[in-house]
PDB file of N, CA and C in Angstrom:
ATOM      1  N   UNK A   1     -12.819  43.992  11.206  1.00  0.00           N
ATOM      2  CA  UNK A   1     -11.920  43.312  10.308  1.00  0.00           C
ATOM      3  C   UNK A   1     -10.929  44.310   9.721  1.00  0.00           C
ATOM      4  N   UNK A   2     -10.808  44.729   8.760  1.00  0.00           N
ATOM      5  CA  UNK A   2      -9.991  44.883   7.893  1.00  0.00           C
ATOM      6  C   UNK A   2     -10.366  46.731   7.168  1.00  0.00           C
ATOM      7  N   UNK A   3     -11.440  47.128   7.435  1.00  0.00           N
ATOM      8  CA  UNK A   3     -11.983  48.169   7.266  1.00  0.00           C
ATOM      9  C   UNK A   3     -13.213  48.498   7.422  1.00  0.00           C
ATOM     10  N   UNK A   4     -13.859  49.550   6.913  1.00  0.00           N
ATOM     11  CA  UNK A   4     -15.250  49.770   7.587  1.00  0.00           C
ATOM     12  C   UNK A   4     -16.162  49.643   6.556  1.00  0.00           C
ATOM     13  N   UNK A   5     -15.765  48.865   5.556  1.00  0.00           N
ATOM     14  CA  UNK A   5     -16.508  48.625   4.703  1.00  0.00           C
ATOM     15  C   UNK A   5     -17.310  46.518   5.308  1.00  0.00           C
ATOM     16  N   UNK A   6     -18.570  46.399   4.790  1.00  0.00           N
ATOM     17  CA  UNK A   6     -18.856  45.512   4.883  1.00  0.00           C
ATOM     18  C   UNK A   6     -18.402  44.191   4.214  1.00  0.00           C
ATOM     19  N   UNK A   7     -17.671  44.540   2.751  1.00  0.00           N
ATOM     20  CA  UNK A   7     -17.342  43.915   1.974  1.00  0.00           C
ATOM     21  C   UNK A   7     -15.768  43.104   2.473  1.00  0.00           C
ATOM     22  N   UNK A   8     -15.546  44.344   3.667  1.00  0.00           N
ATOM     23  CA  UNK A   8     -14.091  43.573   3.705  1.00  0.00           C
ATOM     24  C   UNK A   8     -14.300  42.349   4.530  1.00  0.00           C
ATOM     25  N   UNK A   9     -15.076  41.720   5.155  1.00  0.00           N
ATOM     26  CA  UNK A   9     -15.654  40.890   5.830  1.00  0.00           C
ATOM     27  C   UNK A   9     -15.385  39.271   5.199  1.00  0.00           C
ATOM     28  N   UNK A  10     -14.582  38.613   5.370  1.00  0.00           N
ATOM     29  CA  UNK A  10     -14.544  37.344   4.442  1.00  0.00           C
ATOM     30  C   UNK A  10     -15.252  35.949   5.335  1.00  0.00           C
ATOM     31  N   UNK A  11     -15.717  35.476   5.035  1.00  0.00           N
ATOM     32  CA  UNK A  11     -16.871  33.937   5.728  1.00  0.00           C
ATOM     33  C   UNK A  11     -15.440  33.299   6.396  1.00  0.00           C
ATOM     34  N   UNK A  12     -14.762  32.765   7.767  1.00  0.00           N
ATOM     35  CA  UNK A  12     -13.870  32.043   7.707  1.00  0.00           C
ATOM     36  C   UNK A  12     -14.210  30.840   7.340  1.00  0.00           C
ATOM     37  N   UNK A  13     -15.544  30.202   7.377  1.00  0.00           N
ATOM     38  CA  UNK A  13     -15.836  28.519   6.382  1.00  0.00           C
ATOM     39  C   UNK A  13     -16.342  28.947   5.415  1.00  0.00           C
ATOM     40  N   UNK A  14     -15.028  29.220   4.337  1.00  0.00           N
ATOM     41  CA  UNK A  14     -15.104  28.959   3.120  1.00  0.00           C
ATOM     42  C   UNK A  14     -14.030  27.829   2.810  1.00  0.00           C
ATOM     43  N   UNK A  15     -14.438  27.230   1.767  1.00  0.00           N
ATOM     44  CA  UNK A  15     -13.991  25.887   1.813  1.00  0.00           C
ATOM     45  C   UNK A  15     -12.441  25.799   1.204  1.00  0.00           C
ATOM     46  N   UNK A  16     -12.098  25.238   2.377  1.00  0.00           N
ATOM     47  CA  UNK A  16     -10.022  25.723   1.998  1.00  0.00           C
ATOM     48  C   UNK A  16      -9.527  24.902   0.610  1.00  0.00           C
ATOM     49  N   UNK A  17      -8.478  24.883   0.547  1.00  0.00           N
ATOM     50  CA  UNK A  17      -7.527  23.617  -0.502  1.00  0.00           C
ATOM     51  C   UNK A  17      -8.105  22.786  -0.640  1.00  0.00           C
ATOM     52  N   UNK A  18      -8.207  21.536  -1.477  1.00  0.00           N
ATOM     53  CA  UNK A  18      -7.858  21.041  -1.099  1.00  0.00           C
ATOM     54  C   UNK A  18      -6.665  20.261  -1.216  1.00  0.00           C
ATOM     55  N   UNK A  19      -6.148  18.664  -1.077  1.00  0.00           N
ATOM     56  CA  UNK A  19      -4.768  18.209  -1.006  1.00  0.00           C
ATOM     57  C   UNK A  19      -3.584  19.085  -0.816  1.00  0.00           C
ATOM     58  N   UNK A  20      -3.700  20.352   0.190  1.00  0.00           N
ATOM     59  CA  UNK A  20      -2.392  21.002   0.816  1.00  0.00           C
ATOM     60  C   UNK A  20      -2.060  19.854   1.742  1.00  0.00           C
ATOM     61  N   UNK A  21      -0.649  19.582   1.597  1.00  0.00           N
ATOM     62  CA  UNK A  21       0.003  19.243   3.152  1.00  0.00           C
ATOM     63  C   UNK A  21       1.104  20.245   3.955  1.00  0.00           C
ATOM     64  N   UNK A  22       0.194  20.763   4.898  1.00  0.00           N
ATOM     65  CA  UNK A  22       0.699  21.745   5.618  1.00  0.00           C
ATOM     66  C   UNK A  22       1.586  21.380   7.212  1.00  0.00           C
ATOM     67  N   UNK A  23       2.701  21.961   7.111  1.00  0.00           N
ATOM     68  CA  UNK A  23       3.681  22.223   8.627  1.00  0.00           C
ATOM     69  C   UNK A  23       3.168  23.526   8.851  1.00  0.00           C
ATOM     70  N   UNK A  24       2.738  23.536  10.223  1.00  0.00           N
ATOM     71  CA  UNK A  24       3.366  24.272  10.989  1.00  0.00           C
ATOM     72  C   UNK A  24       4.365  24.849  12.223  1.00  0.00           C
ATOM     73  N   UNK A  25       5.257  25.822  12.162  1.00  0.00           N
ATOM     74  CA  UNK A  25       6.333  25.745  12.802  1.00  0.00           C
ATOM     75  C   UNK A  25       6.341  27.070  13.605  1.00  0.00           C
ATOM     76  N   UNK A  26       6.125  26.674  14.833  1.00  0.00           N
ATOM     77  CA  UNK A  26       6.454  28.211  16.281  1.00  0.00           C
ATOM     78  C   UNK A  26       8.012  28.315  15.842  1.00  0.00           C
ATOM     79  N   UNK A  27       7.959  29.828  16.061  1.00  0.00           N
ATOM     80  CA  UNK A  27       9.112  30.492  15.317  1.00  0.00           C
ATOM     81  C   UNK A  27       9.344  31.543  16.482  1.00  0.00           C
ATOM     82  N   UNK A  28      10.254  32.113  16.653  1.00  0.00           N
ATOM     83  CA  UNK A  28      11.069  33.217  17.455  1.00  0.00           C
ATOM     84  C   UNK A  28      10.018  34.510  16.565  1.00  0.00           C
ATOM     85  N   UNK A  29       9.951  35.690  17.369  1.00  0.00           N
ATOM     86  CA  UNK A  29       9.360  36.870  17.168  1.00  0.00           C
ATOM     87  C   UNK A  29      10.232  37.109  15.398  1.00  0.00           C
ATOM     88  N   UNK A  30       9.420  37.870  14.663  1.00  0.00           N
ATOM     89  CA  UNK A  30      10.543  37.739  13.295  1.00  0.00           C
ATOM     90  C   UNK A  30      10.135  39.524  12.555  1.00  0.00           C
ATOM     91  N   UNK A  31      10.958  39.916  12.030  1.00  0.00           N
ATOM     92  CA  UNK A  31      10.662  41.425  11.733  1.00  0.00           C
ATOM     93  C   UNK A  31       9.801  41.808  10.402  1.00  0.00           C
ATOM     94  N   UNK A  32       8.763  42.109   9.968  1.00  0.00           N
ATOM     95  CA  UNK A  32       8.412  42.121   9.049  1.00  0.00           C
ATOM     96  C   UNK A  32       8.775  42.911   8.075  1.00  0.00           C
ATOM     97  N   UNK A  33      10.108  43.351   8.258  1.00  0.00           N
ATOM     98  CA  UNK A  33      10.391  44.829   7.512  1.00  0.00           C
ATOM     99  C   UNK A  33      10.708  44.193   6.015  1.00  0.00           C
ATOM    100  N   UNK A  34      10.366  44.412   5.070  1.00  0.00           N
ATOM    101  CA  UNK A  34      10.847  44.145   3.501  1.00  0.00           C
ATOM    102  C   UNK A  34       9.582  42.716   3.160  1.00  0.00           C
ATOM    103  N   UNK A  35       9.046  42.335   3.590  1.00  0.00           N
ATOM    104  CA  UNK A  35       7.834  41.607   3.629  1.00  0.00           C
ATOM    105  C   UNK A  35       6.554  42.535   2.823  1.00  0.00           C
ATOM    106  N   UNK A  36       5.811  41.316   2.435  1.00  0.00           N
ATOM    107  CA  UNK A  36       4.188  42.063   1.861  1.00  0.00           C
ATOM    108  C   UNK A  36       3.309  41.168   3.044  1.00  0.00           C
ATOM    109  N   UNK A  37       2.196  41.967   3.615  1.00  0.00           N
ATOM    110  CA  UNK A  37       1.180  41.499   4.114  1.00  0.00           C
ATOM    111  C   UNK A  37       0.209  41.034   3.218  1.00  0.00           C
ATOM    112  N   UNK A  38      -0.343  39.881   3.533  1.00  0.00           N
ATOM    113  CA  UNK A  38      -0.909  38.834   2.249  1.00  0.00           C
ATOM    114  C   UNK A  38      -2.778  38.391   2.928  1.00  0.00           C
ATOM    115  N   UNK A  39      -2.673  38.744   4.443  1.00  0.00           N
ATOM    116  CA  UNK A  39      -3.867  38.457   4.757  1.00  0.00           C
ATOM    117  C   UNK A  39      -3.810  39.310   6.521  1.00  0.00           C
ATOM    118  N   UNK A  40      -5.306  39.250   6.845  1.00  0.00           N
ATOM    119  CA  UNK A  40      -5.113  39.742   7.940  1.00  0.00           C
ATOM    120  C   UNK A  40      -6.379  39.320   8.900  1.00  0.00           C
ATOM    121  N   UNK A  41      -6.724  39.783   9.873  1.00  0.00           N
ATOM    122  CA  UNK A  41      -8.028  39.221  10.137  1.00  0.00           C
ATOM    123  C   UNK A  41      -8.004  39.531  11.799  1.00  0.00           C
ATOM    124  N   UNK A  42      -9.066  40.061  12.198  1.00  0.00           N
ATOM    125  CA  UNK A  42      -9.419  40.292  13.781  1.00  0.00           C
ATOM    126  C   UNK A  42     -10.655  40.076  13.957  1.00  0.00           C
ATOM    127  N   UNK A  43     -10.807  39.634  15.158  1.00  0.00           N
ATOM    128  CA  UNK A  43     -11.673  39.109  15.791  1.00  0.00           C
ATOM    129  C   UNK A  43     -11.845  39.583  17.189  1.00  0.00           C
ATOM    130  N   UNK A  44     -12.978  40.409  16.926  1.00  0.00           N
ATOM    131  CA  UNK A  44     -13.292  41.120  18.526  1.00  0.00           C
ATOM    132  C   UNK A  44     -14.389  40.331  19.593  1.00  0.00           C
ATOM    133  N   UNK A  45     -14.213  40.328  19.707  1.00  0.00           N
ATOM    134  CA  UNK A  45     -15.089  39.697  21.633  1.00  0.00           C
ATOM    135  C   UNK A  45     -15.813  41.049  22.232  1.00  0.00           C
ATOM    136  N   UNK A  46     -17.166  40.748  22.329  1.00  0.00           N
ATOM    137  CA  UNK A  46     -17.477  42.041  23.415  1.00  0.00           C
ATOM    138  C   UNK A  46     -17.061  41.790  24.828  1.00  0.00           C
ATOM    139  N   UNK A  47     -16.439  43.219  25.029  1.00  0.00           N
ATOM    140  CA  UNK A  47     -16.454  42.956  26.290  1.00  0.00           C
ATOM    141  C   UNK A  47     -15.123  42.189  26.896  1.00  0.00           C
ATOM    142  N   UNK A  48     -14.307  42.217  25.876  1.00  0.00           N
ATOM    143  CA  UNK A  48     -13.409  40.878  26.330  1.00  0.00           C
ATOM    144  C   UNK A  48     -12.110  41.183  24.994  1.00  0.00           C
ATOM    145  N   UNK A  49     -11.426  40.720  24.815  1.00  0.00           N
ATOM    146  CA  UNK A  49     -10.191  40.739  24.471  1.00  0.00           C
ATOM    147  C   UNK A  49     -10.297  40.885  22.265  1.00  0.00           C
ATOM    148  N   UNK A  50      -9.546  41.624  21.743  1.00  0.00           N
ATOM    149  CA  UNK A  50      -9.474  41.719  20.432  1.00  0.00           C
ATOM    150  C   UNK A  50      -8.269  40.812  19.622  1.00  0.00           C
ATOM    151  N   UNK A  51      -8.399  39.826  19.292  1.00  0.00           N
ATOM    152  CA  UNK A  51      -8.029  38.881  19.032  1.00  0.00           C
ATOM    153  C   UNK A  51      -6.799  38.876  17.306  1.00  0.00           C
ATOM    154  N   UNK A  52      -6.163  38.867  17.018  1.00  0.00           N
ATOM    155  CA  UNK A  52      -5.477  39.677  15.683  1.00  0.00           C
ATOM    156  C   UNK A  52      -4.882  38.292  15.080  1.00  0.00           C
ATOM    157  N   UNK A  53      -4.781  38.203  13.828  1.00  0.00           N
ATOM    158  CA  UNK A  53      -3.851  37.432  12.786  1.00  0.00           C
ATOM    159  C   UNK A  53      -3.226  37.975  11.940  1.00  0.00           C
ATOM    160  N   UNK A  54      -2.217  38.049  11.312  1.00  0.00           N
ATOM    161  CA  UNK A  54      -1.451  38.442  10.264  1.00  0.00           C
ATOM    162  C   UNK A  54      -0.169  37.862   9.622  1.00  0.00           C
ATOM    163  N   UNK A  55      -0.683  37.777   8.251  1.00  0.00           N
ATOM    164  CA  UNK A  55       0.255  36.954   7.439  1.00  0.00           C
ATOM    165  C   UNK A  55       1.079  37.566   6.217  1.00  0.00           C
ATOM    166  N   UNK A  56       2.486  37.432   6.705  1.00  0.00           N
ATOM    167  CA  UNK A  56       3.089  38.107   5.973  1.00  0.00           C
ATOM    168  C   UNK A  56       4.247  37.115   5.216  1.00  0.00           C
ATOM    169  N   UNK A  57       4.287  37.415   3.984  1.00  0.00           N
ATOM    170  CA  UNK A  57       5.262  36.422   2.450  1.00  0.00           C
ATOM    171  C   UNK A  57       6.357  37.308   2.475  1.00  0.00           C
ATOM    172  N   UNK A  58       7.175  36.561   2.554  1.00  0.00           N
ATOM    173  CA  UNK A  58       8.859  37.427   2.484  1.00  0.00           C
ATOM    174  C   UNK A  58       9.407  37.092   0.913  1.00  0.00           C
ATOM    175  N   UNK A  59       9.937  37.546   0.184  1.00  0.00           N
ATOM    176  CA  UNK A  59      10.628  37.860  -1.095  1.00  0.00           C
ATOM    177  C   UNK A  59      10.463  36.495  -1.948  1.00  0.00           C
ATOM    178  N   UNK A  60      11.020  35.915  -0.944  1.00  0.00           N
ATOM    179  CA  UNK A  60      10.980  33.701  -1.391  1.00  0.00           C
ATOM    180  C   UNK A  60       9.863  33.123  -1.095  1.00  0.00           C
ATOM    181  N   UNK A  61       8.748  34.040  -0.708  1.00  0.00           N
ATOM    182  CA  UNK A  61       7.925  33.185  -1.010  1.00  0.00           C
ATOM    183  C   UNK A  61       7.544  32.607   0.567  1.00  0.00           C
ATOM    184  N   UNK A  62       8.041  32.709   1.641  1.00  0.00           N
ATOM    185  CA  UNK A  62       8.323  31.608   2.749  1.00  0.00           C
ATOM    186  C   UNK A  62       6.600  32.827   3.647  1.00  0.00           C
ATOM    187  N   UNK A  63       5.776  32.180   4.114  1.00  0.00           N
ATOM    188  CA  UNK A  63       4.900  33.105   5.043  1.00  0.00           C
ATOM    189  C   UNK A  63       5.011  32.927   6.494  1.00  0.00           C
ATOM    190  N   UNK A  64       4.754  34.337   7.070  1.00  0.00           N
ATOM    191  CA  UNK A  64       5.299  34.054   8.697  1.00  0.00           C
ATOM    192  C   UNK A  64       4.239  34.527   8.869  1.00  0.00           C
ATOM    193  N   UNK A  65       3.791  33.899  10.449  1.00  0.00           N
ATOM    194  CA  UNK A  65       2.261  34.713  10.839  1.00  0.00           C
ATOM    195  C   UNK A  65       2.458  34.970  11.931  1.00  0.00           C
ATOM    196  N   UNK A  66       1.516  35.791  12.403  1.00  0.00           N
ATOM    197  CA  UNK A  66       1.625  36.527  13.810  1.00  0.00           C
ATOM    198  C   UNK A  66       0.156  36.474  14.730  1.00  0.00           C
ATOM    199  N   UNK A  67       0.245  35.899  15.798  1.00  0.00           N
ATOM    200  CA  UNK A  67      -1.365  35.992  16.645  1.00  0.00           C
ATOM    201  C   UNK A  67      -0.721  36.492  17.801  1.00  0.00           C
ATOM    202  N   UNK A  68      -1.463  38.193  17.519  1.00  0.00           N
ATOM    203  CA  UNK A  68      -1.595  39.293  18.715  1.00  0.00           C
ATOM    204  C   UNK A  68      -2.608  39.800  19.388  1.00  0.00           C
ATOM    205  N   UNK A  69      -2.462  40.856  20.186  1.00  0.00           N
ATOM    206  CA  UNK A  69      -3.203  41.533  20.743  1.00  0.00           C
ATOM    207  C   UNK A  69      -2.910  42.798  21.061  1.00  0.00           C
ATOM    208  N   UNK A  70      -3.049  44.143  20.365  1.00  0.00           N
ATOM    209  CA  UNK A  70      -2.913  45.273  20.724  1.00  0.00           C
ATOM    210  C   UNK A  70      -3.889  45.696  22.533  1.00  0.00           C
ATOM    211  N   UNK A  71      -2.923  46.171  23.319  1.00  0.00           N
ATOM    212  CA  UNK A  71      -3.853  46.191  24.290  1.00  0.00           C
ATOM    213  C   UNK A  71      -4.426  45.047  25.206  1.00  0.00           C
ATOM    214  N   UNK A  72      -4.124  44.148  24.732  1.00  0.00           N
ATOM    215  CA  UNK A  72      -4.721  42.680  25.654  1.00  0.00           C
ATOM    216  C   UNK A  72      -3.192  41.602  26.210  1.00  0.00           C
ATOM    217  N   UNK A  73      -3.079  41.712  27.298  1.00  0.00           N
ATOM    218  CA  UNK A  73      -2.129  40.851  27.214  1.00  0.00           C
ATOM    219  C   UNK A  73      -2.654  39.437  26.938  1.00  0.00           C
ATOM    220  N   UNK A  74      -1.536  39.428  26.122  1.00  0.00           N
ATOM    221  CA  UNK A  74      -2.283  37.557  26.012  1.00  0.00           C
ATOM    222  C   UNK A  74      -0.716  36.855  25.309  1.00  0.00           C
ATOM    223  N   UNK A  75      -0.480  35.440  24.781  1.00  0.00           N
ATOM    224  CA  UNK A  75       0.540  34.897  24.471  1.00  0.00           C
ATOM    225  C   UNK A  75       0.567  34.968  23.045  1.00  0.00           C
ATOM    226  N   UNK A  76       1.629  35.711  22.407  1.00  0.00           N
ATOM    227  CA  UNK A  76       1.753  35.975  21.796  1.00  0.00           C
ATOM    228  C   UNK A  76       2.472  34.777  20.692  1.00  0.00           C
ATOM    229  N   UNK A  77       2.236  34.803  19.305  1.00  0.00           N
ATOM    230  CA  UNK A  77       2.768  33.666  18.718  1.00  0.00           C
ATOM    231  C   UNK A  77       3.126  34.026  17.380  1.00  0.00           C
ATOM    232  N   UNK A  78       4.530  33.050  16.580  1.00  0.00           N
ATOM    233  CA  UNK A  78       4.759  33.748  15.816  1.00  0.00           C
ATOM    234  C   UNK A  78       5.602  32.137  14.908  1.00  0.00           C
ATOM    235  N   UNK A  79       4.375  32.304  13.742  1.00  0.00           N
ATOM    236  CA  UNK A  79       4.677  30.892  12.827  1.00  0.00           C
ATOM    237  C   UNK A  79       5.322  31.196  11.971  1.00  0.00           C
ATOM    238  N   UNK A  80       5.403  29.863  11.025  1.00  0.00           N
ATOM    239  CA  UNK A  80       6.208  30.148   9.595  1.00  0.00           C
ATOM    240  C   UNK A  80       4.779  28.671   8.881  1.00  0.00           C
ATOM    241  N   UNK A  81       4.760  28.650   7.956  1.00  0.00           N
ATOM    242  CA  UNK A  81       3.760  27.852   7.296  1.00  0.00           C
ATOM    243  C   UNK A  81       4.441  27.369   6.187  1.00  0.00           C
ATOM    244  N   UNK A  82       4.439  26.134   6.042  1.00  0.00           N
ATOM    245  CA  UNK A  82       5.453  25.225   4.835  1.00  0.00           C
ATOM    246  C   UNK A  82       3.769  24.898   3.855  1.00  0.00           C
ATOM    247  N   UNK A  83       3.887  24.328   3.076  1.00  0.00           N
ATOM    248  CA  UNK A  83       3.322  23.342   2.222  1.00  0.00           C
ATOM    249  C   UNK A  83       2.091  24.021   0.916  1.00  0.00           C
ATOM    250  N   UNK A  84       2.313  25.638   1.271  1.00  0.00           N
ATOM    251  CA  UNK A  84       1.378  26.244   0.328  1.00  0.00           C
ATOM    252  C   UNK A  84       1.974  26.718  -0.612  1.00  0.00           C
ATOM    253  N   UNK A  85       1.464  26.914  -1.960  1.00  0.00           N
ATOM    254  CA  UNK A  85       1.619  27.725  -3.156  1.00  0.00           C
ATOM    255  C   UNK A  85       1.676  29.108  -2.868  1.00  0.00           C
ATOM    256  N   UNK A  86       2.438  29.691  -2.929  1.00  0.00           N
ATOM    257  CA  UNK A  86       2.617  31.426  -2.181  1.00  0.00           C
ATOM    258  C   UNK A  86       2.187  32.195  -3.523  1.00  0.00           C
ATOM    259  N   UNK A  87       2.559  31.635  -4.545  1.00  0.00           N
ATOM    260  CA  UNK A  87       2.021  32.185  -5.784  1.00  0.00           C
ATOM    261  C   UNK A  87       1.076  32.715  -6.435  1.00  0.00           C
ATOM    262  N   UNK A  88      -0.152  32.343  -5.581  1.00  0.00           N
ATOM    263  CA  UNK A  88      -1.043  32.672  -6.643  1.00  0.00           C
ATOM    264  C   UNK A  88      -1.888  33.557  -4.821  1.00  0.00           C
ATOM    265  N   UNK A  89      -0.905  33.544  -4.223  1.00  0.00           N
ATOM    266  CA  UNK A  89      -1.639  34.444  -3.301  1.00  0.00           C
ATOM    267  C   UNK A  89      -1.259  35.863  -4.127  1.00  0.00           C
ATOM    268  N   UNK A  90      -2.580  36.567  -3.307  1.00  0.00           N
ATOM    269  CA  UNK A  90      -2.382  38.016  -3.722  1.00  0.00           C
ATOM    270  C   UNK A  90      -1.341  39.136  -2.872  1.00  0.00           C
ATOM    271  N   UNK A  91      -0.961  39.820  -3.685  1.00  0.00           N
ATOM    272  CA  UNK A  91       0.069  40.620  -3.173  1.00  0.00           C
ATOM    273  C   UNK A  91      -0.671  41.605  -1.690  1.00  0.00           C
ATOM    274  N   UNK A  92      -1.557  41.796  -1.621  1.00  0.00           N
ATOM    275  CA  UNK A  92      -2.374  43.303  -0.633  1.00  0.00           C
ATOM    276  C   UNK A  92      -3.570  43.056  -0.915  1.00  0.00           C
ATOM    277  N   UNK A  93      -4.171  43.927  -0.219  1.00  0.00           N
ATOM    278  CA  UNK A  93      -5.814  44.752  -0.290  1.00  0.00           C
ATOM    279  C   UNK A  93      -6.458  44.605  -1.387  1.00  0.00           C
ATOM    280  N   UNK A  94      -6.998  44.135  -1.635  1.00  0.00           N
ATOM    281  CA  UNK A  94      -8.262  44.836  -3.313  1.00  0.00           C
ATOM    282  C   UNK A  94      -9.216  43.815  -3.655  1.00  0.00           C
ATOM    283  N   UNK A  95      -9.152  44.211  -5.019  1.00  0.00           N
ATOM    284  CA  UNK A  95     -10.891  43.626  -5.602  1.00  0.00           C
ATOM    285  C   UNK A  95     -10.280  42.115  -4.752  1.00  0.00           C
ATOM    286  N   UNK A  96      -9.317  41.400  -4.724  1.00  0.00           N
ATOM    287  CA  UNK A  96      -9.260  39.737  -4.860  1.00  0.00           C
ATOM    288  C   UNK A  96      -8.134  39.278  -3.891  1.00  0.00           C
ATOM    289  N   UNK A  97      -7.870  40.353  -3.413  1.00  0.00           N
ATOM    290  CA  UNK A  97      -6.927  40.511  -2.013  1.00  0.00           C
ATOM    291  C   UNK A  97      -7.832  39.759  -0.422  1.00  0.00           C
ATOM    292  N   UNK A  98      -6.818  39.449  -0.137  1.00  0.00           N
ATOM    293  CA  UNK A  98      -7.014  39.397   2.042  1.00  0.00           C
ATOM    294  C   UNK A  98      -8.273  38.383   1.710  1.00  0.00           C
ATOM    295  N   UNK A  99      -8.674  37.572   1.043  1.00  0.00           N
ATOM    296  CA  UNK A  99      -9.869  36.317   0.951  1.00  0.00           C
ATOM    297  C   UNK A  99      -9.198  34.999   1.803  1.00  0.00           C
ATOM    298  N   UNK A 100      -9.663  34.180   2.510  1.00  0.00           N
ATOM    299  CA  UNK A 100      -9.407  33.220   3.396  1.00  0.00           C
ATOM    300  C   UNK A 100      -9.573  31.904   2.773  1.00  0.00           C
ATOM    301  N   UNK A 101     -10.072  31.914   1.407  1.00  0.00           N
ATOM    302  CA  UNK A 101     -10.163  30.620   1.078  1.00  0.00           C
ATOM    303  C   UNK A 101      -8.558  29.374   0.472  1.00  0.00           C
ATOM    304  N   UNK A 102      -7.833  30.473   0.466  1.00  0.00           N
ATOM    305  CA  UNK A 102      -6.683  29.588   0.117  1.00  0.00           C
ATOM    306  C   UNK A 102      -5.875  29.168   1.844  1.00  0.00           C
ATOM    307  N   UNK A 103      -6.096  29.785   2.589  1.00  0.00           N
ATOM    308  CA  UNK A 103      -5.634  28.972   4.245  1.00  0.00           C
ATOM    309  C   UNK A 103      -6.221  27.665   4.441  1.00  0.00           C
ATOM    310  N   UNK A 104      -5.217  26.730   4.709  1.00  0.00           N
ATOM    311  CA  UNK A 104      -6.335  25.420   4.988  1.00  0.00           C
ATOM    312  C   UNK A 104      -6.492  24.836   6.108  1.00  0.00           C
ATOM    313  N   UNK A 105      -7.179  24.406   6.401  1.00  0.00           N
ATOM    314  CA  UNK A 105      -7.915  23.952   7.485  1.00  0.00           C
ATOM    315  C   UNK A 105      -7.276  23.770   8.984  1.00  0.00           C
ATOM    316  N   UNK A 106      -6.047  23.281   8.651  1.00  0.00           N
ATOM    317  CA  UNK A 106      -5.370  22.890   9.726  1.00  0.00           C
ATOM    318  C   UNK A 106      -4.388  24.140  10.597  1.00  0.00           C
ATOM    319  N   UNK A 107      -4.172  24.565   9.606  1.00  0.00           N
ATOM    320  CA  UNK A 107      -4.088  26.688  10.482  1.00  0.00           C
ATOM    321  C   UNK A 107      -5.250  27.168  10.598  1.00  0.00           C
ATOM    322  N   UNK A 108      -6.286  27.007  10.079  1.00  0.00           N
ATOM    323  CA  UNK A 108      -7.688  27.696  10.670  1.00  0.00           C
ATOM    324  C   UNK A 108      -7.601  27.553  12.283  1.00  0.00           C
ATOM    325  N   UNK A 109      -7.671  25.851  12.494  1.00  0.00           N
ATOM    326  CA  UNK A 109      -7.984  25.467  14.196  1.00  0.00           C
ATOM    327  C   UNK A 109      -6.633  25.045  14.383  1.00  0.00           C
ATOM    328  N   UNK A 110      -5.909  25.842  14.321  1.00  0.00           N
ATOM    329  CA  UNK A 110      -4.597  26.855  15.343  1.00  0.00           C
ATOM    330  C   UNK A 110      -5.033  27.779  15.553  1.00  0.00           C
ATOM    331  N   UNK A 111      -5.245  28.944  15.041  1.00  0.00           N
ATOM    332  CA  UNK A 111      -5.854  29.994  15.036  1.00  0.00           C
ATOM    333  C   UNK A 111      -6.756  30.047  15.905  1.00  0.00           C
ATOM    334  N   UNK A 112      -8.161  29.247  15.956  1.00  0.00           N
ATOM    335  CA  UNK A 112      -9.160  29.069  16.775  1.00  0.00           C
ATOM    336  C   UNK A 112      -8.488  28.786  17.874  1.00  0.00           C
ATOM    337  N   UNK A 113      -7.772  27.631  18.241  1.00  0.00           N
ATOM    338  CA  UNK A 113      -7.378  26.921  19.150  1.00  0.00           C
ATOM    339  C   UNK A 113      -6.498  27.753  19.942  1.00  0.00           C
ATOM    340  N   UNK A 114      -5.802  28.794  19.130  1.00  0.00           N
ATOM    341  CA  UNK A 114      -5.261  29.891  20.041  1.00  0.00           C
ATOM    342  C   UNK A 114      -6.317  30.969  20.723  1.00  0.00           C
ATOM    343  N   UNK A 115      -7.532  31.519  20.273  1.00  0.00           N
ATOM    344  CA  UNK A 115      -8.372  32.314  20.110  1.00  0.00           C
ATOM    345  C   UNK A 115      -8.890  31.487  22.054  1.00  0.00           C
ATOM    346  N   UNK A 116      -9.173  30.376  21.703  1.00  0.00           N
ATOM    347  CA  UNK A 116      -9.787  29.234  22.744  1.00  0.00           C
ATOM    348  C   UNK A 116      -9.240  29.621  24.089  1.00  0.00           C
ATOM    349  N   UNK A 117      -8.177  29.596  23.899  1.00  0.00           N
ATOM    350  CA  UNK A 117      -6.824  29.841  24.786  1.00  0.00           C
ATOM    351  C   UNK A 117      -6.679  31.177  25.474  1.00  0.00           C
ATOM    352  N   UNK A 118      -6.974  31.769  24.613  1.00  0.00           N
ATOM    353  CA  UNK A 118      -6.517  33.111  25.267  1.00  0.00           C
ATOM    354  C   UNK A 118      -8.071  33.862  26.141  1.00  0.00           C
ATOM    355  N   UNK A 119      -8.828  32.868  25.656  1.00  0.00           N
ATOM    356  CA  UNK A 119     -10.633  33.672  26.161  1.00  0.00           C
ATOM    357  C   UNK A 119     -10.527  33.034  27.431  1.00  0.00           C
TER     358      UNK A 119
END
């Protein structure tokens, strides 16, 4: 995950929003430069392909995400997410940082559903 600590480890069923109504929108490759990273998350496979997410909040608030693969070719994808409170996400890393419970459900299994895809 996220470091080599055990703690950085977050449950992905923890129980999301609820009443978000969420878009999501495939987006052109997008630059993260002047952006904060707000969450992150990998998922390794033995034996088999390392699976990456990352979500990054631009100045307004707007979040773009990214599902990669360092090293693995695989299809690469690159969202934008409408319908969440960007606000009370955390800025980075720490005591209350990178936690999965404010993503809701319906980008979870995208995520999966990409994960599905690429195995």
């Amino acid at each position: 995950m996220f470091g080599d600590s055990p703690d950085d480890v977050v449950p992905w069923n923890t129980d999301p929003p609820r009443n978000v109504r969420v878009e999501i929108e495939y987006i052109d490759w997008f630059s993260a430069r002047g952006m904060k990273r707000v969450y992150g998350r990998g998922d390794h496979f033995h034996g088999r392909a390392s699976l990456n997410m990352d979500i990054w909040r631009n100045r307004h608030g707007q979040l773009f995400v990214r599902f990669w693969s360092r090293g693995e070719e695989v299809d690469d994808y690159s969202l934008t997410i409408h319908g969440i409170n960007t606000e009370s996400l955390p800025d980075g890393p720490g005591e209350d940082g990178f936690t999965d419970e404010w993503l809701p459900k319906t980008f979870r299994e995208e995520y999966e559903s990409w994960i599905i895809s690429e195995l």
